[in-house]
N, C-alpha and C. Protein backbone atom coordinates (compact mmCIF):
# COMPACT_ATOMS: atom_id res chain seq x y z
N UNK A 1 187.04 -187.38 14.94
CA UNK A 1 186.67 -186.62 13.78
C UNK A 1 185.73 -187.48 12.94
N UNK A 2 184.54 -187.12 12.64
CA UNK A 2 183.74 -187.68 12.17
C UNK A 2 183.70 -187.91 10.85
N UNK A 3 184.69 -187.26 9.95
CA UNK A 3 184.97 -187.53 8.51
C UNK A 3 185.82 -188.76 7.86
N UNK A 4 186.54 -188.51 9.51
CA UNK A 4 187.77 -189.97 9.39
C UNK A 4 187.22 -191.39 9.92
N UNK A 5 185.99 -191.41 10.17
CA UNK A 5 185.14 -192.72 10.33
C UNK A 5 184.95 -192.98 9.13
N UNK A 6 185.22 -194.66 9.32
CA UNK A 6 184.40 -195.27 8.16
C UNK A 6 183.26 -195.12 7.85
N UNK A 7 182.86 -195.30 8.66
CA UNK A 7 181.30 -195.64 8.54
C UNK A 7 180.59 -194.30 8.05
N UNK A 8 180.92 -193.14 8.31
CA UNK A 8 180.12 -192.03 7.56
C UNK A 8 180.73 -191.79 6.19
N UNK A 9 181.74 -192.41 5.87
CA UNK A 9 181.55 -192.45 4.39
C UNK A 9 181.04 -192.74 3.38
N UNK A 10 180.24 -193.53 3.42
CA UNK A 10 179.17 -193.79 2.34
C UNK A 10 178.26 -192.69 2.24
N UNK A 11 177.55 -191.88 3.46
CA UNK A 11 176.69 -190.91 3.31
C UNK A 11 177.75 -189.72 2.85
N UNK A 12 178.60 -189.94 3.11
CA UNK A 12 179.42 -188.18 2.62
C UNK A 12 179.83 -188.43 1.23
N UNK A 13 179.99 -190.20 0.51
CA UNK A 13 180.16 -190.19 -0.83
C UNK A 13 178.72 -189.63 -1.70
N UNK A 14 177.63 -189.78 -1.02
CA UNK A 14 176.56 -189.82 -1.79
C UNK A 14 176.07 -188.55 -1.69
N UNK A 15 176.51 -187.75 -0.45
CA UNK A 15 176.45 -186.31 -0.64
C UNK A 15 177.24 -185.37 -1.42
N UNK A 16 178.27 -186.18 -1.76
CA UNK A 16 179.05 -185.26 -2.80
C UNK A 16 179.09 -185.84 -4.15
N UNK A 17 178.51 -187.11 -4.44
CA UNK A 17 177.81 -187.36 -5.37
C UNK A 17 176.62 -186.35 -6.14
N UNK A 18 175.74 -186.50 -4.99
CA UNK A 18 174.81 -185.32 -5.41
C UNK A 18 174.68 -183.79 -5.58
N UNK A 19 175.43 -183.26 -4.40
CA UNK A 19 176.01 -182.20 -4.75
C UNK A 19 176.60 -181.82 -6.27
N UNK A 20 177.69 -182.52 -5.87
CA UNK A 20 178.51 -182.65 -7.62
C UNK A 20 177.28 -182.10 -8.73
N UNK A 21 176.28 -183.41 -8.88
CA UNK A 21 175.53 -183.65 -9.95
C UNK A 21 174.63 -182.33 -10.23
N UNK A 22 174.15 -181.87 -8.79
CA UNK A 22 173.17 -180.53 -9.02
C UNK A 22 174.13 -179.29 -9.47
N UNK A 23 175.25 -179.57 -9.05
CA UNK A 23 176.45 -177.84 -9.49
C UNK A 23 176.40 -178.71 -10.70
N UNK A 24 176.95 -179.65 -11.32
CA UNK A 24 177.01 -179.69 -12.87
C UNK A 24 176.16 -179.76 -13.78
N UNK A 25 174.48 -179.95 -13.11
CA UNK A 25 173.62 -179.53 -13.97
C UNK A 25 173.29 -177.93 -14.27
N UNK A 26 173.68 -177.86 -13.01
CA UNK A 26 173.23 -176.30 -13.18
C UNK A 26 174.29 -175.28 -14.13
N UNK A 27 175.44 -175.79 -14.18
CA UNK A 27 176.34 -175.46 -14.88
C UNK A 27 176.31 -175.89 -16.00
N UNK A 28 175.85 -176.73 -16.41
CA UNK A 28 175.58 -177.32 -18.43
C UNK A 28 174.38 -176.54 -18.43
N UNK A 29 172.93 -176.51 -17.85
CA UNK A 29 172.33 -176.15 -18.07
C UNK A 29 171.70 -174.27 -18.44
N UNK A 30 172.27 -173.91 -17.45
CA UNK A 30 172.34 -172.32 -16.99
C UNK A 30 173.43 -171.50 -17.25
N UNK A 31 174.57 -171.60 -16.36
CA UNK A 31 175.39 -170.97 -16.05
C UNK A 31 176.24 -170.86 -17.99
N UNK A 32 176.75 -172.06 -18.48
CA UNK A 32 177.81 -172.29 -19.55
C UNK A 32 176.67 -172.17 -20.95
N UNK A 33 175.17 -171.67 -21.04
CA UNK A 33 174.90 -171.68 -22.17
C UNK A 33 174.68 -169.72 -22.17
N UNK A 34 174.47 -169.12 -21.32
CA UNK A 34 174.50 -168.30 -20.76
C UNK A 34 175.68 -167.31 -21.03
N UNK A 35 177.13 -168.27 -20.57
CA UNK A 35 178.20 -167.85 -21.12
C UNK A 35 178.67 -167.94 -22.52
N UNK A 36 178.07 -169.39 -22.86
CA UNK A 36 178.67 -169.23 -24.34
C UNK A 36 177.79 -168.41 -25.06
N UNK A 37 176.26 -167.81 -24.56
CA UNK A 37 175.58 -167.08 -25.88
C UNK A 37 176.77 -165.32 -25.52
N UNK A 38 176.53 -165.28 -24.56
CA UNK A 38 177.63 -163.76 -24.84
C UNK A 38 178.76 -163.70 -25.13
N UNK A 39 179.25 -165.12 -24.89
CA UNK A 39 180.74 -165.12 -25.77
C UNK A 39 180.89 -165.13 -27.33
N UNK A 40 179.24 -165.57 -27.66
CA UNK A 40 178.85 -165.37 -29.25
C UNK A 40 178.52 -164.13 -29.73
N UNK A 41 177.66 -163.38 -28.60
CA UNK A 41 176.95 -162.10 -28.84
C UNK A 41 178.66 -161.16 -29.12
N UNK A 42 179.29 -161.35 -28.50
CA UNK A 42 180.32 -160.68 -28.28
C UNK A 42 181.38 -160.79 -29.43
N UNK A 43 181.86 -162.06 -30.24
CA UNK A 43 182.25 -162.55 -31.23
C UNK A 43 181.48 -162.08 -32.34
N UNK A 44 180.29 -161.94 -32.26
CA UNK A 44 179.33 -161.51 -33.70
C UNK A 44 179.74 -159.99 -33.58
N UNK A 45 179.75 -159.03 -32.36
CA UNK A 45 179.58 -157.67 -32.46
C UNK A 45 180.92 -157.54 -32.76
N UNK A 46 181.81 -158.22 -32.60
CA UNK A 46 183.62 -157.88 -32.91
C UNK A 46 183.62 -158.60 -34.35
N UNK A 47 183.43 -158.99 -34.96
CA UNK A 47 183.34 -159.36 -36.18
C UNK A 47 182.60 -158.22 -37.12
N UNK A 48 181.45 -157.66 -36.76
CA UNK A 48 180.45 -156.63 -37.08
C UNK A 48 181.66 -155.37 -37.35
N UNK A 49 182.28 -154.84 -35.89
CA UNK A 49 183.12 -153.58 -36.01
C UNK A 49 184.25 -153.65 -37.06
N UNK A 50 184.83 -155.40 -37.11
CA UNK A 50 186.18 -155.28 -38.04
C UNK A 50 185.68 -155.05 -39.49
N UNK A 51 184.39 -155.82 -39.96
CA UNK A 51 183.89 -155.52 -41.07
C UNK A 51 183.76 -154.01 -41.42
N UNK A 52 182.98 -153.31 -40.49
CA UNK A 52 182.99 -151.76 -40.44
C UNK A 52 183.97 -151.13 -40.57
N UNK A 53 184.79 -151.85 -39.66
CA UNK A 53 186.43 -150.69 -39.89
C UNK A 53 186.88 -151.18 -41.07
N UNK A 54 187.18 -152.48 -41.91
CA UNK A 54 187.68 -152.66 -42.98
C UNK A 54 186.78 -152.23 -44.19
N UNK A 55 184.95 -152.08 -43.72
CA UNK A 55 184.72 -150.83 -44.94
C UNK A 55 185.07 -149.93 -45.17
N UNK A 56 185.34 -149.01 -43.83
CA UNK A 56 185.27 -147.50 -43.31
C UNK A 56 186.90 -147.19 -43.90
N UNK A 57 188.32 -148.43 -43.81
CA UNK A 57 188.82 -148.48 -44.24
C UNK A 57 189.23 -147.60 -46.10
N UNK A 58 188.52 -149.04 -46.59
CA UNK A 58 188.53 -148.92 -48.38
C UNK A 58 187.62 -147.52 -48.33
N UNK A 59 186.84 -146.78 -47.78
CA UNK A 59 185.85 -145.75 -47.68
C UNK A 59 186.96 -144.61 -48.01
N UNK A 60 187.95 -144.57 -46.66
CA UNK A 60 188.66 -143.97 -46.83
C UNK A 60 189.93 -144.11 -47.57
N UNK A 61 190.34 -144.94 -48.06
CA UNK A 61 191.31 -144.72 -49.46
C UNK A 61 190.79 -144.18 -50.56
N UNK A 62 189.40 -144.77 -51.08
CA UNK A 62 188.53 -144.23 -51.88
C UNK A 62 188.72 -143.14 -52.06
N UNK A 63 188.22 -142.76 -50.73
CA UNK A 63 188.44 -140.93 -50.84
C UNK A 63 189.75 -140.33 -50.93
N UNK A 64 190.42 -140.33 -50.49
CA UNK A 64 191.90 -140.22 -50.87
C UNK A 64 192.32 -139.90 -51.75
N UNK A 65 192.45 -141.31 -52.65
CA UNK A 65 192.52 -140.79 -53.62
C UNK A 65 191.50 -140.08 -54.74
N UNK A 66 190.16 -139.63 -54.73
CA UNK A 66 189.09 -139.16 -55.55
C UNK A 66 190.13 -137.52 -54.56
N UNK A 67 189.92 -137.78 -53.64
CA UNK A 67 191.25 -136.28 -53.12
C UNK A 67 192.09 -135.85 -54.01
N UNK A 68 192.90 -136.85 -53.65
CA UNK A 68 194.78 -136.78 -55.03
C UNK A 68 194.44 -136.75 -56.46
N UNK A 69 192.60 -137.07 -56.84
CA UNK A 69 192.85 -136.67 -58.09
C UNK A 69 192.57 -135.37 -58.35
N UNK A 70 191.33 -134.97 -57.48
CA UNK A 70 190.61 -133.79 -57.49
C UNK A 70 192.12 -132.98 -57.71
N UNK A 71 193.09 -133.35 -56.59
CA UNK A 71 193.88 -131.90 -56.44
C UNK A 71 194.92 -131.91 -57.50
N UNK A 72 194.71 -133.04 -58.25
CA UNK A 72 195.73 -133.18 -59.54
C UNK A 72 195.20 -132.71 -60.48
N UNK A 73 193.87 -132.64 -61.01
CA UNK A 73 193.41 -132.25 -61.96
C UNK A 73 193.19 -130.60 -61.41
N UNK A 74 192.51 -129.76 -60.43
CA UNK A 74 193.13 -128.48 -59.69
C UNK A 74 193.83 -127.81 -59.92
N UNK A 75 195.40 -128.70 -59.60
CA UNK A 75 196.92 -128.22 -60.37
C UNK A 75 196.76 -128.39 -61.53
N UNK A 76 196.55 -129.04 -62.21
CA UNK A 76 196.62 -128.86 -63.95
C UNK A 76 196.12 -127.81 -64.03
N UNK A 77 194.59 -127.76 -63.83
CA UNK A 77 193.22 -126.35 -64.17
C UNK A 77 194.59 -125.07 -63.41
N UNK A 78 194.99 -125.46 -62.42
CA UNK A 78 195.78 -123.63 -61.96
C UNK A 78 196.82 -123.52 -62.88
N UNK A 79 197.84 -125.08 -63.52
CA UNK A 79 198.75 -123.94 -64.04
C UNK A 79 198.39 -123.88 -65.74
N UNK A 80 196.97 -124.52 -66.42
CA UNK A 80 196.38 -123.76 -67.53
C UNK A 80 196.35 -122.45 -67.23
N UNK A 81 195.35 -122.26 -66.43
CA UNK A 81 194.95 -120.87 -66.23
C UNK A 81 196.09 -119.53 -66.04
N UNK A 82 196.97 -120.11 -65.05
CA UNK A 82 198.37 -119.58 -64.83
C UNK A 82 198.93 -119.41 -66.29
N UNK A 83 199.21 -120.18 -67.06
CA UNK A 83 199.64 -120.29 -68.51
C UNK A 83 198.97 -118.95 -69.42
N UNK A 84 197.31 -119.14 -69.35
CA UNK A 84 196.62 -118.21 -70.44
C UNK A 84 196.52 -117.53 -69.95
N UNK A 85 196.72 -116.53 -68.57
CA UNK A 85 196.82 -115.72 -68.38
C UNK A 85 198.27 -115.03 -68.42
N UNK A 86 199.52 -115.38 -68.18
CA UNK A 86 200.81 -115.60 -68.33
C UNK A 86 200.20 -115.24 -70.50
N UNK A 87 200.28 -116.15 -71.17
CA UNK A 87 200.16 -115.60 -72.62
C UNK A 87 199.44 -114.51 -72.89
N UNK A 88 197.91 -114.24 -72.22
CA UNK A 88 197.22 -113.52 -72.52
C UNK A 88 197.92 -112.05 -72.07
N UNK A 89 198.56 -111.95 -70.90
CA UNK A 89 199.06 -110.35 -70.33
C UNK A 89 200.30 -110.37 -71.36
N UNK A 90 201.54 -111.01 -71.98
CA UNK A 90 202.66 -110.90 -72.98
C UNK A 90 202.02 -110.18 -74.16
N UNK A 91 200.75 -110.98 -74.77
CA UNK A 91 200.03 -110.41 -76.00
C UNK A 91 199.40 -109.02 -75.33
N UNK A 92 199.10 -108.91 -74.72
CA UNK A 92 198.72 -107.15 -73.88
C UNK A 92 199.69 -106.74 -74.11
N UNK A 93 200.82 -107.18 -73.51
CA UNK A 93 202.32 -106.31 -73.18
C UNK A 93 203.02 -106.24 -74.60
N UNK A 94 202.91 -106.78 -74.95
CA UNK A 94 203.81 -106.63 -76.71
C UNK A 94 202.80 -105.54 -77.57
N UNK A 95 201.19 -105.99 -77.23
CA UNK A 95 200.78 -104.83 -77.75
C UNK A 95 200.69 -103.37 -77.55
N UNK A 96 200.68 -103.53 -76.18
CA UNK A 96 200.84 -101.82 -75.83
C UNK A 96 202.20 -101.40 -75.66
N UNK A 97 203.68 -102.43 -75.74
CA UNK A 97 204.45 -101.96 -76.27
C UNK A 97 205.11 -101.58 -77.55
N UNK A 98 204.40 -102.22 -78.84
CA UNK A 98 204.19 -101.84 -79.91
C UNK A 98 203.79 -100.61 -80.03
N UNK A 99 202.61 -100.52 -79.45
CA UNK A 99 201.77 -99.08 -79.42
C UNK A 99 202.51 -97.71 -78.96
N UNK A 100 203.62 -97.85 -77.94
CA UNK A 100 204.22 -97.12 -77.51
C UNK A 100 205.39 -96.75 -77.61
N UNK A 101 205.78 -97.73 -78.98
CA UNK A 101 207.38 -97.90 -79.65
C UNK A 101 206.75 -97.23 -80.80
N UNK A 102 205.68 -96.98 -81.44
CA UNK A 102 204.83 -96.31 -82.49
C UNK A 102 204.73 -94.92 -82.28
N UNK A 103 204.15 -94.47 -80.83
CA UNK A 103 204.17 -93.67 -80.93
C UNK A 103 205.41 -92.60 -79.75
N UNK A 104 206.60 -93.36 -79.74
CA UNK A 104 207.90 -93.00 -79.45
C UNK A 104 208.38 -92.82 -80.64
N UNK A 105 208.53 -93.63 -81.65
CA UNK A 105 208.77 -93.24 -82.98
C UNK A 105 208.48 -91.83 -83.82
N UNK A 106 206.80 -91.76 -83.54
CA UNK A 106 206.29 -90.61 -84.02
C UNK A 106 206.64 -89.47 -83.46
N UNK A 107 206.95 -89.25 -82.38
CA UNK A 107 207.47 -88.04 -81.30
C UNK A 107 208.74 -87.67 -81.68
N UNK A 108 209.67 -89.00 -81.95
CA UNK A 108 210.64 -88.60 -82.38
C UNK A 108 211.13 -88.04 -83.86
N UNK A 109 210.53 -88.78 -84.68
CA UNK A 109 210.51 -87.98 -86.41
C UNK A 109 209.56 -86.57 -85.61
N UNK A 110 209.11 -86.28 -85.03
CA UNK A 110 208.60 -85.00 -85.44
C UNK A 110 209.86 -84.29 -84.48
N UNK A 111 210.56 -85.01 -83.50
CA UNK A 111 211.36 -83.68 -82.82
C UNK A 111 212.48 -83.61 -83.40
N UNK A 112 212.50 -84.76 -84.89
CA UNK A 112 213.85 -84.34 -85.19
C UNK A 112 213.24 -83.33 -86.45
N UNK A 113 212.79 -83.11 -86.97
CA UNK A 113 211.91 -82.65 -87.93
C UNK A 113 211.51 -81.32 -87.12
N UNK A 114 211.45 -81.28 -85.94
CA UNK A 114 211.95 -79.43 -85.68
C UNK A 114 213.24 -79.19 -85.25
N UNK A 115 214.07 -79.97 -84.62
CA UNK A 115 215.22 -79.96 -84.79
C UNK A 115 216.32 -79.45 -85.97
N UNK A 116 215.49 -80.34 -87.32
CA UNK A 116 216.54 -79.71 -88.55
C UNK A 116 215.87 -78.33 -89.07
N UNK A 117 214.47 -78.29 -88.88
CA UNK A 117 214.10 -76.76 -88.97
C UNK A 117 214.34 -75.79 -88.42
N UNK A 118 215.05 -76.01 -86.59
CA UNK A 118 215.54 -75.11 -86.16
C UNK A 118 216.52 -74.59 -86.26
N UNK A 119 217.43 -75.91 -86.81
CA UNK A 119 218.82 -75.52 -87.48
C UNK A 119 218.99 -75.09 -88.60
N UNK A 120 217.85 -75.17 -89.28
CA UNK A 120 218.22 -74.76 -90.78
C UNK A 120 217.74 -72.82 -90.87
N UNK A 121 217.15 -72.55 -89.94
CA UNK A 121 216.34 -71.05 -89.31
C UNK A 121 217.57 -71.02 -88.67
N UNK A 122 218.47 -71.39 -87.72
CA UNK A 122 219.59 -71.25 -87.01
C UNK A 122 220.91 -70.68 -88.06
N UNK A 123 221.32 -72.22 -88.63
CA UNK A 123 222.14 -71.78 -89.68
C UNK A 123 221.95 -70.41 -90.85
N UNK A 124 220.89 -70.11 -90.98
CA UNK A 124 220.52 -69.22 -92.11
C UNK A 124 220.97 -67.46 -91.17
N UNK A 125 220.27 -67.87 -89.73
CA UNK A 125 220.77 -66.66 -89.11
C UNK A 125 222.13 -66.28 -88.73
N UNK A 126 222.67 -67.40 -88.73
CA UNK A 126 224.06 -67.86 -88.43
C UNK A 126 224.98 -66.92 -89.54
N UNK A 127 224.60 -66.99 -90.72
CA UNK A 127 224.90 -66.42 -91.79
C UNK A 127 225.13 -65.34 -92.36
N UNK A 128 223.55 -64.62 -91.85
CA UNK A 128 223.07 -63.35 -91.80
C UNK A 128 224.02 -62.26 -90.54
N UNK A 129 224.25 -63.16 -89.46
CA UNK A 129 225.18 -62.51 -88.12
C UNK A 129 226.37 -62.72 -88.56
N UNK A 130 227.39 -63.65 -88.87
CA UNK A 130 228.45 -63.96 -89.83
C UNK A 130 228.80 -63.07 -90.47
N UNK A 131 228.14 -62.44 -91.51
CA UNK A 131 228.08 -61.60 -92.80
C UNK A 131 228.28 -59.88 -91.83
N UNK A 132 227.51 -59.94 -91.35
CA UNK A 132 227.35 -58.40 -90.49
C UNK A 132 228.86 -58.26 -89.34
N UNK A 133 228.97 -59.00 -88.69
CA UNK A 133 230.31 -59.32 -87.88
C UNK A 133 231.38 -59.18 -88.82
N UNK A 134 231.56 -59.69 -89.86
CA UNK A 134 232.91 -59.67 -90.69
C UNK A 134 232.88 -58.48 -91.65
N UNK A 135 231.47 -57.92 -91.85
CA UNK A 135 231.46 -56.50 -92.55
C UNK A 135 232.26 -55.63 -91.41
N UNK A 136 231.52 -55.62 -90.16
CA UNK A 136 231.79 -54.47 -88.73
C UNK A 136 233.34 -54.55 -88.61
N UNK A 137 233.79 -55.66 -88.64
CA UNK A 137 235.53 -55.96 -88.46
C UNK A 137 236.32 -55.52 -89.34
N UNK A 138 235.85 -55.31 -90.71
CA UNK A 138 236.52 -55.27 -91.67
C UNK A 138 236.46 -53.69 -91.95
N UNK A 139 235.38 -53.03 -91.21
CA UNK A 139 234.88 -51.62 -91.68
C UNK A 139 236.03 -51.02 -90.48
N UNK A 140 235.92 -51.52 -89.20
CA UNK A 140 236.96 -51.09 -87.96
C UNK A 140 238.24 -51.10 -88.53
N UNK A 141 238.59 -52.66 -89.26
CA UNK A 141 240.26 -52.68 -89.90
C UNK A 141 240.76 -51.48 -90.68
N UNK A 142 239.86 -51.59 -91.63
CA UNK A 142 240.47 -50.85 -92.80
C UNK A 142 239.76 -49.36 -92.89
N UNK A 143 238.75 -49.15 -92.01
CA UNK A 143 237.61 -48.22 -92.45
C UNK A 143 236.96 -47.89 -93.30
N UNK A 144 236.79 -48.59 -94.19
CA UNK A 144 235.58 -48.55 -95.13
C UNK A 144 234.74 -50.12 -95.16
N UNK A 145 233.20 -50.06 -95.10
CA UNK A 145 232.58 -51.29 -95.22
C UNK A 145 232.86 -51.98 -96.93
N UNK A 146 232.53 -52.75 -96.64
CA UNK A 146 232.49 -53.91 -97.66
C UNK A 146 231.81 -54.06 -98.34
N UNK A 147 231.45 -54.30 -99.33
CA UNK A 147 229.83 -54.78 -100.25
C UNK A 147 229.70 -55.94 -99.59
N UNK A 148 228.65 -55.99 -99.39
CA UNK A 148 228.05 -56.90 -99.03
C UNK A 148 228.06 -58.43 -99.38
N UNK A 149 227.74 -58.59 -101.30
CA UNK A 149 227.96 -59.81 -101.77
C UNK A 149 229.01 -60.05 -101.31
N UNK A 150 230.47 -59.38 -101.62
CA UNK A 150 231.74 -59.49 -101.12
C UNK A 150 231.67 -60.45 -99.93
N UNK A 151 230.94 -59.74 -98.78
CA UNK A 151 231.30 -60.39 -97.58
C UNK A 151 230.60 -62.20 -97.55
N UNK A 152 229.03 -61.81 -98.20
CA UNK A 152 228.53 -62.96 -97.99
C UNK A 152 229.49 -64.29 -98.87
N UNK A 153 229.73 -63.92 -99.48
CA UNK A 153 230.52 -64.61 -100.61
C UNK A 153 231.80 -65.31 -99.64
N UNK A 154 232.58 -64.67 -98.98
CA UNK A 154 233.73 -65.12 -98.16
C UNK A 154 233.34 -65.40 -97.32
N UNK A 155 231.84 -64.98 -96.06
CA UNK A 155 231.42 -66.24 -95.19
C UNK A 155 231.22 -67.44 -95.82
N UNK A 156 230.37 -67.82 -96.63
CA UNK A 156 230.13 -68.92 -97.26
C UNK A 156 231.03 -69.87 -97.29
N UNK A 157 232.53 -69.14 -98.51
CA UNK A 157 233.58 -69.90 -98.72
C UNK A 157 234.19 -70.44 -97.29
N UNK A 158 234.57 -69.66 -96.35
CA UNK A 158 234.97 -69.53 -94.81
C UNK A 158 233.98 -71.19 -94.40
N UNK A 159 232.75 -71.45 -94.24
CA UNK A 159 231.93 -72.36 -93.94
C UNK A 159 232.12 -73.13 -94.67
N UNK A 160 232.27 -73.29 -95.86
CA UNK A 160 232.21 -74.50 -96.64
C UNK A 160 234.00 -74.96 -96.30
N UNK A 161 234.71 -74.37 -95.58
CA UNK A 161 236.23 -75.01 -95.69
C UNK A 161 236.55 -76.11 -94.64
């Protein structure tokens, strides 16, 4: 085996001497600056996105809350509005129930106001039929009619008892 001679070891040290030396130039030179610029390019663009996401971040709390206020001040503005409209329809409603307790009122003084006129045209006929009924009864009882004042005179008393 020609590796296990002495004697070719000096040329196989100096070939892997050199060898060695050309892979490790080529490797400081090429290969590892090569790697470290995209391991930079790559470090700068991941640094770039976290900045972005930690703007895009505060971007979006920002908004959020300019959200939670919008919809707070919203709810206030709905339940004002809710409110003056809520007061504004009561002041409607008290007024047109005023208006209609006014003129329930008025309907009623006038129906009692034919009411006691009908009774008082009622009662008067009441009187007049009274008077004639107790003449007719009294003319059947005894057979002769009555004078009249007579009779009206004792309906009266008869009503007033």
């Amino acid at each position: 085996m020609p590796q296990l001679n002495p004697l070719d070891w000096a040329p196989q040290l100096i070939w892997l001497l050199v060898t060695f030396g050309v892979l490790y130039l080529l490797m400081v030179w090429i290969a590892l600056p090569r790697i470290g610029s995209v391991i930079e390019t790559r470090a700068a663009h991941i640094a770039a996105d976290l900045a972005a996401a930690e703007r895009l971040r505060r971007e979006t709390e920002e908004a959020i809350a300019a959200y939670e206020q919008a919809l707070a001040e919203a709810k206030q503005k709905a339940h004002a509005i809710v409110e003056e409209g809520r007061v504004k329809l009561k002041a409607e409603t008290d007024a047109e129930r005023a208006k209609l307790d006014a003129q329930l009122a008025a309907k009623g003084e006038e129906a009692e106001a034919r009411i006691e006129k009908a009774k008082v045209a009622a009662m008067k006929d009441v009187n007049a039929v009274a008077s004639d009924v107790a003449a007719d009864i009294v003319k059947k009882l005894i057979g002769t009619a009555p004078a009249k004042a007579e009779v009206d005179k004792a309906v009266s008393a008869a009503r007033k008892a």
